[in-house]
N, C-alpha and C. Protein backbone atom coordinates (compact mmCIF):
# COMPACT_ATOMS: atom_id res chain seq x y z
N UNK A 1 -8.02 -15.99 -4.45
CA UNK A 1 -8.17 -14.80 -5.23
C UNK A 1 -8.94 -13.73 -4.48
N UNK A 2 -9.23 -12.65 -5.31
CA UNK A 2 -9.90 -11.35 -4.61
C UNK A 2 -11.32 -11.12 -5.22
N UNK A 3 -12.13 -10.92 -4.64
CA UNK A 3 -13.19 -11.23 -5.57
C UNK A 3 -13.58 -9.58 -5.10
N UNK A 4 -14.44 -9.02 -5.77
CA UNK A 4 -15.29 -7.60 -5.59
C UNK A 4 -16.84 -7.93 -5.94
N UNK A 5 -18.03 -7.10 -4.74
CA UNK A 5 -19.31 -7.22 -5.84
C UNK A 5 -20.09 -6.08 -5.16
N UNK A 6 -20.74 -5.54 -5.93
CA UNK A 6 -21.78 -4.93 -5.47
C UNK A 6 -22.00 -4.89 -4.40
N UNK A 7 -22.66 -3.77 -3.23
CA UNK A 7 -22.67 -4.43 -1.87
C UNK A 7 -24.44 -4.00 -2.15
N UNK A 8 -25.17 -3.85 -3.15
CA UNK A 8 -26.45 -4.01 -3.23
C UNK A 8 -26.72 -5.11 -3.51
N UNK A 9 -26.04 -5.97 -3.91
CA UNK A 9 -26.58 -7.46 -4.43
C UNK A 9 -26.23 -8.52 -3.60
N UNK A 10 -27.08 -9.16 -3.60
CA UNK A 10 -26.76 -10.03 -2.41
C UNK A 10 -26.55 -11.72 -2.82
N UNK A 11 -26.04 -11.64 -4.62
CA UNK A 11 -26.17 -12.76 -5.15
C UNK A 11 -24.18 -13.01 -5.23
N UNK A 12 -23.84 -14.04 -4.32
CA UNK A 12 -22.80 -13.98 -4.42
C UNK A 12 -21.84 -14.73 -5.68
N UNK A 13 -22.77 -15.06 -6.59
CA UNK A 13 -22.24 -15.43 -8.02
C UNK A 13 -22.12 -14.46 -9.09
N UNK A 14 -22.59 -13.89 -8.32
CA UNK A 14 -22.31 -12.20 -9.09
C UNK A 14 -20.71 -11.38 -8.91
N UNK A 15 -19.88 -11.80 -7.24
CA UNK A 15 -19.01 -11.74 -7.46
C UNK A 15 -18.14 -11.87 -8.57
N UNK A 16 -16.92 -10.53 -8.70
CA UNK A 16 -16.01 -11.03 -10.23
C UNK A 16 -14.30 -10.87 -9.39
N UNK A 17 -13.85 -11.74 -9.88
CA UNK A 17 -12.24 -11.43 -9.81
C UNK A 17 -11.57 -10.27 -10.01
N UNK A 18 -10.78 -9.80 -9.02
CA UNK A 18 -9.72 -8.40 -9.25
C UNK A 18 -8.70 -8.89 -9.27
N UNK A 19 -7.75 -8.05 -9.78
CA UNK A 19 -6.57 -8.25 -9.99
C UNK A 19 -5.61 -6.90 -9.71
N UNK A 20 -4.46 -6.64 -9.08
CA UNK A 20 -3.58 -5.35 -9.17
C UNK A 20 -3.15 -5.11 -10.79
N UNK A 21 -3.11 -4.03 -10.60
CA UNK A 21 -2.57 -3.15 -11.91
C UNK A 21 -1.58 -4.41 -12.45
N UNK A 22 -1.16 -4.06 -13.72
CA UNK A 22 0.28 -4.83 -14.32
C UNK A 22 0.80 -3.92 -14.72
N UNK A 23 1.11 -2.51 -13.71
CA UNK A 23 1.71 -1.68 -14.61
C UNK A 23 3.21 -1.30 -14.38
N UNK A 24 4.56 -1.79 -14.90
CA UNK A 24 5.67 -1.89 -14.56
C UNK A 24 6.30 -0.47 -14.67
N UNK A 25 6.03 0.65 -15.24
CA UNK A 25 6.56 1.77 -15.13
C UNK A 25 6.02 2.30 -14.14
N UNK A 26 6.82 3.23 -12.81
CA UNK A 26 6.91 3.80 -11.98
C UNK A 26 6.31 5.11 -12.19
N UNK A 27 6.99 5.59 -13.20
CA UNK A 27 6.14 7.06 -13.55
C UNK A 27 4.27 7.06 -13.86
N UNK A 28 4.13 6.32 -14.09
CA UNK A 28 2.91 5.91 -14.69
C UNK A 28 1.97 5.01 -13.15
N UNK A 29 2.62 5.49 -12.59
CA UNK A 29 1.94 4.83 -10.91
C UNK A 29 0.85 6.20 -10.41
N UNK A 30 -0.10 5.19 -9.48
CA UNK A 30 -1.24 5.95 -8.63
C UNK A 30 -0.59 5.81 -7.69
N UNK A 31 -0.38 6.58 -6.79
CA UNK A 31 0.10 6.33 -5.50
C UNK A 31 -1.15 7.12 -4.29
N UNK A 32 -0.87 5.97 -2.87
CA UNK A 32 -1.90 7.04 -2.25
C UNK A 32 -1.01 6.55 -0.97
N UNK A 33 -2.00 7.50 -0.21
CA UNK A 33 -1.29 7.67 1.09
C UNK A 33 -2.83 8.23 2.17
N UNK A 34 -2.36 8.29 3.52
CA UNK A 34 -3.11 8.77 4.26
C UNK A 34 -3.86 9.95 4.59
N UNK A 35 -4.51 9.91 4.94
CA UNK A 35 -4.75 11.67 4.82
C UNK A 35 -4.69 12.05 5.86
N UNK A 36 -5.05 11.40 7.05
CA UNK A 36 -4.22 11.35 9.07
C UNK A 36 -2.65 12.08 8.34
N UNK A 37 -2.26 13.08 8.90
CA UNK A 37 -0.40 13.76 8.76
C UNK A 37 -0.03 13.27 9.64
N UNK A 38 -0.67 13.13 11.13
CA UNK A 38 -0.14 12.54 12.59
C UNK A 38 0.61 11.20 12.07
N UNK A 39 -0.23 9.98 11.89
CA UNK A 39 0.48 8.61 11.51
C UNK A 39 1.57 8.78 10.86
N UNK A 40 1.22 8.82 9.26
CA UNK A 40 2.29 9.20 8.20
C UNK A 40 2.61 10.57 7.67
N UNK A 41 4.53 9.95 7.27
CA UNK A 41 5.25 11.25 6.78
C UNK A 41 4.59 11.53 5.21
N UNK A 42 3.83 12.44 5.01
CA UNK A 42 3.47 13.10 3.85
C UNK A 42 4.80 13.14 2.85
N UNK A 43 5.99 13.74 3.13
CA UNK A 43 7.63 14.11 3.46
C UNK A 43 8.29 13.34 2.61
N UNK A 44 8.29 11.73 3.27
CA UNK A 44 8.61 10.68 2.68
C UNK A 44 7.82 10.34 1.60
N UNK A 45 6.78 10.00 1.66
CA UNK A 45 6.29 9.39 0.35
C UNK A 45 6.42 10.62 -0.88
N UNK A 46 6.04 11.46 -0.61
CA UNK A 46 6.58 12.59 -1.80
C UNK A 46 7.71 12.13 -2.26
N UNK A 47 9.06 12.32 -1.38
CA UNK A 47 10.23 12.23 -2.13
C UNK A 47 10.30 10.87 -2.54
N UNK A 48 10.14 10.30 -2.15
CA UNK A 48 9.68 8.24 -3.20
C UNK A 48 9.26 8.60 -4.29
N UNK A 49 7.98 9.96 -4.30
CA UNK A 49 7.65 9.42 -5.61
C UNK A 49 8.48 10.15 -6.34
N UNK A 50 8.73 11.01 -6.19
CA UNK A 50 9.86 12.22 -6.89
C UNK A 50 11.17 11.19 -7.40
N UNK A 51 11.70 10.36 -6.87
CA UNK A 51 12.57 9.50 -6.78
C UNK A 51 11.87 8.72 -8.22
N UNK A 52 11.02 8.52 -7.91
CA UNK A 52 10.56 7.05 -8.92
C UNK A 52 10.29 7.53 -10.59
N UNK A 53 9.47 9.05 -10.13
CA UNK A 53 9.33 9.75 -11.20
C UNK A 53 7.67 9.84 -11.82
N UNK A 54 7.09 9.72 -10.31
CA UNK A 54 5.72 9.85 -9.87
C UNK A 54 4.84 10.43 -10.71
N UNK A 55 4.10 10.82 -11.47
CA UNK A 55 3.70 12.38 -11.97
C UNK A 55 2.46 12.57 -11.32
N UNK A 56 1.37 12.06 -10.85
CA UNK A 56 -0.14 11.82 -10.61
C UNK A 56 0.40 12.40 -9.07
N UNK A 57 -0.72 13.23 -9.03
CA UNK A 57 -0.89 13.73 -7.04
C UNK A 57 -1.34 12.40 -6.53
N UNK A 58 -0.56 12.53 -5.27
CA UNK A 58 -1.72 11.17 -4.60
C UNK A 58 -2.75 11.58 -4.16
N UNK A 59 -3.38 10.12 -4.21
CA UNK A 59 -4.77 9.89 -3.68
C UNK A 59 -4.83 9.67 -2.32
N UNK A 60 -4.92 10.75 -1.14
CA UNK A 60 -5.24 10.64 0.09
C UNK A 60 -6.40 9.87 0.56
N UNK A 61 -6.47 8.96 1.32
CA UNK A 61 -7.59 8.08 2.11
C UNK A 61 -7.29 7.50 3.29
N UNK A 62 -7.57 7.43 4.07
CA UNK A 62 -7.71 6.47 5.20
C UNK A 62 -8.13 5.24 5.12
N UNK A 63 -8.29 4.28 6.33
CA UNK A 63 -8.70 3.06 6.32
C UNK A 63 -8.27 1.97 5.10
N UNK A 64 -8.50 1.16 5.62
CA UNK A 64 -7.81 -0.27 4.67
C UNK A 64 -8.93 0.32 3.15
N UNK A 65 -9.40 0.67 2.90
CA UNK A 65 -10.12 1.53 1.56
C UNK A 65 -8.94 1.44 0.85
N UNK A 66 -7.88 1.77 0.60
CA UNK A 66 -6.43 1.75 0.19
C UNK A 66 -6.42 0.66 -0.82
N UNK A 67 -6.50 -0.70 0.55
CA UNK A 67 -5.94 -1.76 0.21
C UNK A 67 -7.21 -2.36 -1.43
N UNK A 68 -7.95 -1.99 -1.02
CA UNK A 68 -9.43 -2.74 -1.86
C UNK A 68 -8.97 -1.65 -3.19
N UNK A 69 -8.65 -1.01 -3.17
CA UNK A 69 -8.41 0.58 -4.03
C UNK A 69 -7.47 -0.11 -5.06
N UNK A 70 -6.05 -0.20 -4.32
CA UNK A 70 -5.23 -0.96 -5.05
C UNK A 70 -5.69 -2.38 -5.88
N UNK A 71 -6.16 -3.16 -4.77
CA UNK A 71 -6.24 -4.98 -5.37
C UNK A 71 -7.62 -4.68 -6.71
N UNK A 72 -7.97 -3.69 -6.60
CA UNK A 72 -9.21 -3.84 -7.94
C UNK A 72 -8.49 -3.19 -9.44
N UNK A 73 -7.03 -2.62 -8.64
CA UNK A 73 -6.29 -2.17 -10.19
C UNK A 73 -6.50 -0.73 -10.26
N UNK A 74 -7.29 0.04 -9.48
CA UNK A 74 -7.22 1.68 -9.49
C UNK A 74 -5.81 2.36 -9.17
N UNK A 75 -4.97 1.80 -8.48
CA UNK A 75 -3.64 1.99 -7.73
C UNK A 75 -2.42 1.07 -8.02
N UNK A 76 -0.93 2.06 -7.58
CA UNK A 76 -0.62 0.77 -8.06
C UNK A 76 0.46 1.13 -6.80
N UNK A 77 0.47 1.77 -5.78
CA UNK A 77 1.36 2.04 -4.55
C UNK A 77 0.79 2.55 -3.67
N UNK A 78 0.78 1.85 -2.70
CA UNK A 78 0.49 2.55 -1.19
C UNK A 78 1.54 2.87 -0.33
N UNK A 79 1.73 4.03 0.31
CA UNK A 79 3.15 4.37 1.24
C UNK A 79 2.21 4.68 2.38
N UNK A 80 3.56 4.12 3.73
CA UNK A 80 2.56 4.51 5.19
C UNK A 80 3.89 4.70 5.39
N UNK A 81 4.58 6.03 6.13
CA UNK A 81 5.78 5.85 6.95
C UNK A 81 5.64 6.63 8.15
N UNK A 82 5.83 6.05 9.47
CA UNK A 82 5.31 6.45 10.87
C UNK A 82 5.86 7.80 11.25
N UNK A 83 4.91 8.85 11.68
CA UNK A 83 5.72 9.50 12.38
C UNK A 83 5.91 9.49 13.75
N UNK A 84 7.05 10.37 14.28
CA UNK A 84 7.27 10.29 15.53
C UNK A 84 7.17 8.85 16.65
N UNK A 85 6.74 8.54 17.11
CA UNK A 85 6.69 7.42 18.08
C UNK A 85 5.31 6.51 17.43
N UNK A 86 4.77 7.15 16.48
CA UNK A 86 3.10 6.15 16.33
C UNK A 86 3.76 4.97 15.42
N UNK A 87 3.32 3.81 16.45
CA UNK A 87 3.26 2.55 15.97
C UNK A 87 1.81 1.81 15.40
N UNK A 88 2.19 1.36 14.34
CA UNK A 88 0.92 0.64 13.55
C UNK A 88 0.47 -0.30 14.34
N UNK A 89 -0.95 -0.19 14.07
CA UNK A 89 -2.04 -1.44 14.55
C UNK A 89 -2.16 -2.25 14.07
N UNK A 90 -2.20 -3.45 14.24
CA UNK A 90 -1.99 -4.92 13.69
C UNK A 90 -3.38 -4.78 13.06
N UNK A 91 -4.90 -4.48 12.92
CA UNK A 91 -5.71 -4.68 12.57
C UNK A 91 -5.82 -3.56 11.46
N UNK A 92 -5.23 -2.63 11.37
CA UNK A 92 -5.12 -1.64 10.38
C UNK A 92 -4.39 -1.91 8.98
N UNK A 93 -4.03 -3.64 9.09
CA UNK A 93 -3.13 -3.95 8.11
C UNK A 93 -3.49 -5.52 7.80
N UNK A 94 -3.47 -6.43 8.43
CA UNK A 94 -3.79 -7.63 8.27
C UNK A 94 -4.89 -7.67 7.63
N UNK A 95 -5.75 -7.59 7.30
CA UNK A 95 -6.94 -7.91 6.02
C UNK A 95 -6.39 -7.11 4.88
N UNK A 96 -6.53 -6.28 4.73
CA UNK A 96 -5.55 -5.71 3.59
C UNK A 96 -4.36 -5.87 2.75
N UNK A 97 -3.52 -6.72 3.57
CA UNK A 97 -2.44 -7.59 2.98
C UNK A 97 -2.67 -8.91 2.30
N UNK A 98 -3.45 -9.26 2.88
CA UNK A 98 -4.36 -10.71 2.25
C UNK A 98 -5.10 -10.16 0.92
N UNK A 99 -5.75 -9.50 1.21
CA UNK A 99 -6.39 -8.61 -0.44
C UNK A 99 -5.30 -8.88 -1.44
N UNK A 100 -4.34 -7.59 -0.91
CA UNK A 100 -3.56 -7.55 -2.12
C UNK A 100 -2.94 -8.96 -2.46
N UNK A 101 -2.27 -9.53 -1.36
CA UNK A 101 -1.50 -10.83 -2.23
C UNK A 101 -2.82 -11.83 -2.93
N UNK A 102 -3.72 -11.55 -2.49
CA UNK A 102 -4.56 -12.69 -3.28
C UNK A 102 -4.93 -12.20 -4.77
N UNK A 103 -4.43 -10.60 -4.74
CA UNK A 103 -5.25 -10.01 -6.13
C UNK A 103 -3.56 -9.72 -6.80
N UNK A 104 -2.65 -10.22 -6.33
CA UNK A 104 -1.08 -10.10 -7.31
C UNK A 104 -0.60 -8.86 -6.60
N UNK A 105 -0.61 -8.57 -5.79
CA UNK A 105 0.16 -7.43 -5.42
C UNK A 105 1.36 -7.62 -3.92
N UNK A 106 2.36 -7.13 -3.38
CA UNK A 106 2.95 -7.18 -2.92
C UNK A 106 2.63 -6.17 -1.31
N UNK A 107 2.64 -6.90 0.02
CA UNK A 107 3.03 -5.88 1.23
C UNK A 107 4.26 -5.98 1.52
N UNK A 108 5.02 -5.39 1.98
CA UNK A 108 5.82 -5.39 2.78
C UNK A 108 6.58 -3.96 3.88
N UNK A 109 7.40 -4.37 4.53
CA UNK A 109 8.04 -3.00 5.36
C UNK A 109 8.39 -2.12 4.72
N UNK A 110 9.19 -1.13 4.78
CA UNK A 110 10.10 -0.33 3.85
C UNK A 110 11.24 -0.77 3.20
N UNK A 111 11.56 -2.18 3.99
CA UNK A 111 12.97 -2.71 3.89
C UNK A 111 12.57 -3.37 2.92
N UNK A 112 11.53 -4.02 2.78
CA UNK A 112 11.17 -4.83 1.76
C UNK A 112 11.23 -6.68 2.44
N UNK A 113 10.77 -6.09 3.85
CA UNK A 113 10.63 -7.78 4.79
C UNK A 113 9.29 -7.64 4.63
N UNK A 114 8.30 -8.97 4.53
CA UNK A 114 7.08 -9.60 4.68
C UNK A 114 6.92 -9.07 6.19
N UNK A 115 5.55 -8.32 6.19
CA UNK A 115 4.89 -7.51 7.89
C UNK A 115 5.13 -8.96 9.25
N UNK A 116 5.33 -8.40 10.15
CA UNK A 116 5.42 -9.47 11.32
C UNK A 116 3.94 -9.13 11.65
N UNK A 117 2.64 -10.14 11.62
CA UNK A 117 1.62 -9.82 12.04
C UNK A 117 1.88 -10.86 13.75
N UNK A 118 2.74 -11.18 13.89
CA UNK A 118 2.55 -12.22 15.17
C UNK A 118 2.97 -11.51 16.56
N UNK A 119 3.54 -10.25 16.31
CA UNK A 119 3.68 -9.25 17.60
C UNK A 119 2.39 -9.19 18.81
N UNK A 120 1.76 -9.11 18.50
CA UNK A 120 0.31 -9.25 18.92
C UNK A 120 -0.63 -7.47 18.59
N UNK A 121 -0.68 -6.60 19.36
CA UNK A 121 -1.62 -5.65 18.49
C UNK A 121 -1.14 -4.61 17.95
N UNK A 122 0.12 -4.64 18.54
CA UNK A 122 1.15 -3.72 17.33
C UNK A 122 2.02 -4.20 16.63
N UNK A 123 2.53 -3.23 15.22
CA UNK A 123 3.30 -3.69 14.37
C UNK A 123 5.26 -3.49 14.60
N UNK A 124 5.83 -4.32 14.49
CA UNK A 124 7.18 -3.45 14.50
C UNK A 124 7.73 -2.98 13.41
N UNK A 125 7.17 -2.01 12.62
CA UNK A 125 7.38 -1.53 11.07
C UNK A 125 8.05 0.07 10.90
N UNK A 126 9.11 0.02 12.08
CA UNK A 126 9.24 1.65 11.95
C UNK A 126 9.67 2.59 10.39
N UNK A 127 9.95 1.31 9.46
CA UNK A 127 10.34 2.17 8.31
C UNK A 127 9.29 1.94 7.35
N UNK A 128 8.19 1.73 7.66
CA UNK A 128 6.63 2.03 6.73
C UNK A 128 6.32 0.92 5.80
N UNK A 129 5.58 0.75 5.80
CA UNK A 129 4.41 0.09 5.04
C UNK A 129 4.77 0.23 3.41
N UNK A 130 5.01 -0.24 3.03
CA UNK A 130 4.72 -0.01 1.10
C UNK A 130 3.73 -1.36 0.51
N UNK A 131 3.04 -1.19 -0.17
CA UNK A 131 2.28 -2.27 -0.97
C UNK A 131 1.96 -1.63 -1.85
N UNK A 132 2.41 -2.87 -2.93
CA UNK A 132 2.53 -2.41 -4.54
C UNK A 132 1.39 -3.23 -5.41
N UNK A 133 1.64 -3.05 -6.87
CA UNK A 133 0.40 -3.79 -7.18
C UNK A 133 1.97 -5.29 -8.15
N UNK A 134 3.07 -4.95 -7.26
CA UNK A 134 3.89 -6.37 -7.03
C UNK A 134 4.90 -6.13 -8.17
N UNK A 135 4.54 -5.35 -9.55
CA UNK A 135 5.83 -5.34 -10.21
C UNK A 135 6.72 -4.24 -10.43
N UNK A 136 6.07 -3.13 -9.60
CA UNK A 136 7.08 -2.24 -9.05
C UNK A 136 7.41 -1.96 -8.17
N UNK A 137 7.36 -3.64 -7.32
CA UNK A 137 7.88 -3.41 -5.51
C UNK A 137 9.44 -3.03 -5.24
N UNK A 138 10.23 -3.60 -6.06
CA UNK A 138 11.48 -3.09 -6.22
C UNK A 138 11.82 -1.81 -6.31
N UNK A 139 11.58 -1.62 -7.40
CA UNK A 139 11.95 0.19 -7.42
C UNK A 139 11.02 0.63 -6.43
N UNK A 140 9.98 0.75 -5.80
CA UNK A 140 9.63 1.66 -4.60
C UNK A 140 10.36 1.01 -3.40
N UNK A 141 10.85 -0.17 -3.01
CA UNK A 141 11.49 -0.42 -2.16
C UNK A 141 13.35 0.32 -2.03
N UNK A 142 13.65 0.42 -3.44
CA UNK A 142 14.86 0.89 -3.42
C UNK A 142 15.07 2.32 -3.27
N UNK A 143 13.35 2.96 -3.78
CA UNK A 143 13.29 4.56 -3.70
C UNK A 143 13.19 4.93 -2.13
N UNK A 144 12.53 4.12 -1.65
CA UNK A 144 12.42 4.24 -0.05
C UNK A 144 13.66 4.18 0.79
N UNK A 145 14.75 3.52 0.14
CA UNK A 145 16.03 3.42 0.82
C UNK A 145 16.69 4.89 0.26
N UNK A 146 16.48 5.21 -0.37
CA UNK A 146 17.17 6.47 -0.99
C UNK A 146 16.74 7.41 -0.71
N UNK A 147 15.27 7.55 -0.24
CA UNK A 147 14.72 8.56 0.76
C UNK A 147 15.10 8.86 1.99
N UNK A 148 15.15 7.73 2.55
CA UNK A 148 15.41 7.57 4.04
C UNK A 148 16.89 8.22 3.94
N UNK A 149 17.95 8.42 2.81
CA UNK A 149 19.37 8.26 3.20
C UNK A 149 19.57 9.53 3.17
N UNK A 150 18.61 10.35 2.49
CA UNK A 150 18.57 11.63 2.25
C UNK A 150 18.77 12.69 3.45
């Protein structure tokens, strides 16, 4: 599981369980994204959410912050889609994927394949990152194909 605690307390029974959102409507999604424009297409994830029927601005952030964002239930979609030649860092993603699946939520590519972390320090993910809080991995996986076709 995912546990969260205080980072003033140093009593680790104080830890409590998180969990991702359970929220199955798409429209009714947090979505966030990067706030780096270099890495990710701003572009793409817009039209995903436009697609899905988004209404909430995203929440721009950096760093795996995202991932902890989502698995505590504040979020319920993360989009990363590369631009130009920048390939993902294997360490920019592997702890963060473990979060979410331990707190019910879903990583995967754009395609909707489980991340190859065994490349060694880069990722081969040219069609982006999505992690959901798992029961609207589908429809953002299918909105992402309908983006891309655009």
């Amino acid at each position: 599981g995912t546990y969260m605690q205080v980072d003033t307390d140093t009593d680790v029974n104080k830890a409590r369980r998180v969990y991702a959102s359970r929220e199955p409507d798409p429209m009714m999604g947090v979505f966030m994204e990067s706030v780096e424009t270099a890495h990710s297409s701003h572009n793409i994830s817009a039209n995903v959410a436009t697609i899905l029927g988004v209404k909430a601005t995203p929440i721009r952030m950096d760093s795996q912050v995202k991932y902890g964002v989502l698995a505590r239930g504040d979020a319920t979609i993360i989009m990363r889609f590369p631009k130009g030649n920048y390939i993902e860092n294997i360490w920019d993603h592997v702890a963060g994927s473990v979060v979410i699946e331990e707190a019910g939520g879903r990583v995967t590519d754009g395609t909707g394949r489980k991340l190859n972390f065994s490349l060694g320090r880069k990722m081969d993910n040219q069609r982006g990152i999505v992690v959901t809080n798992g029961s609207l991995h589908e429809a953002v996986i299918e909105a992402v194909t309908e983006a891309h076709e655009k």
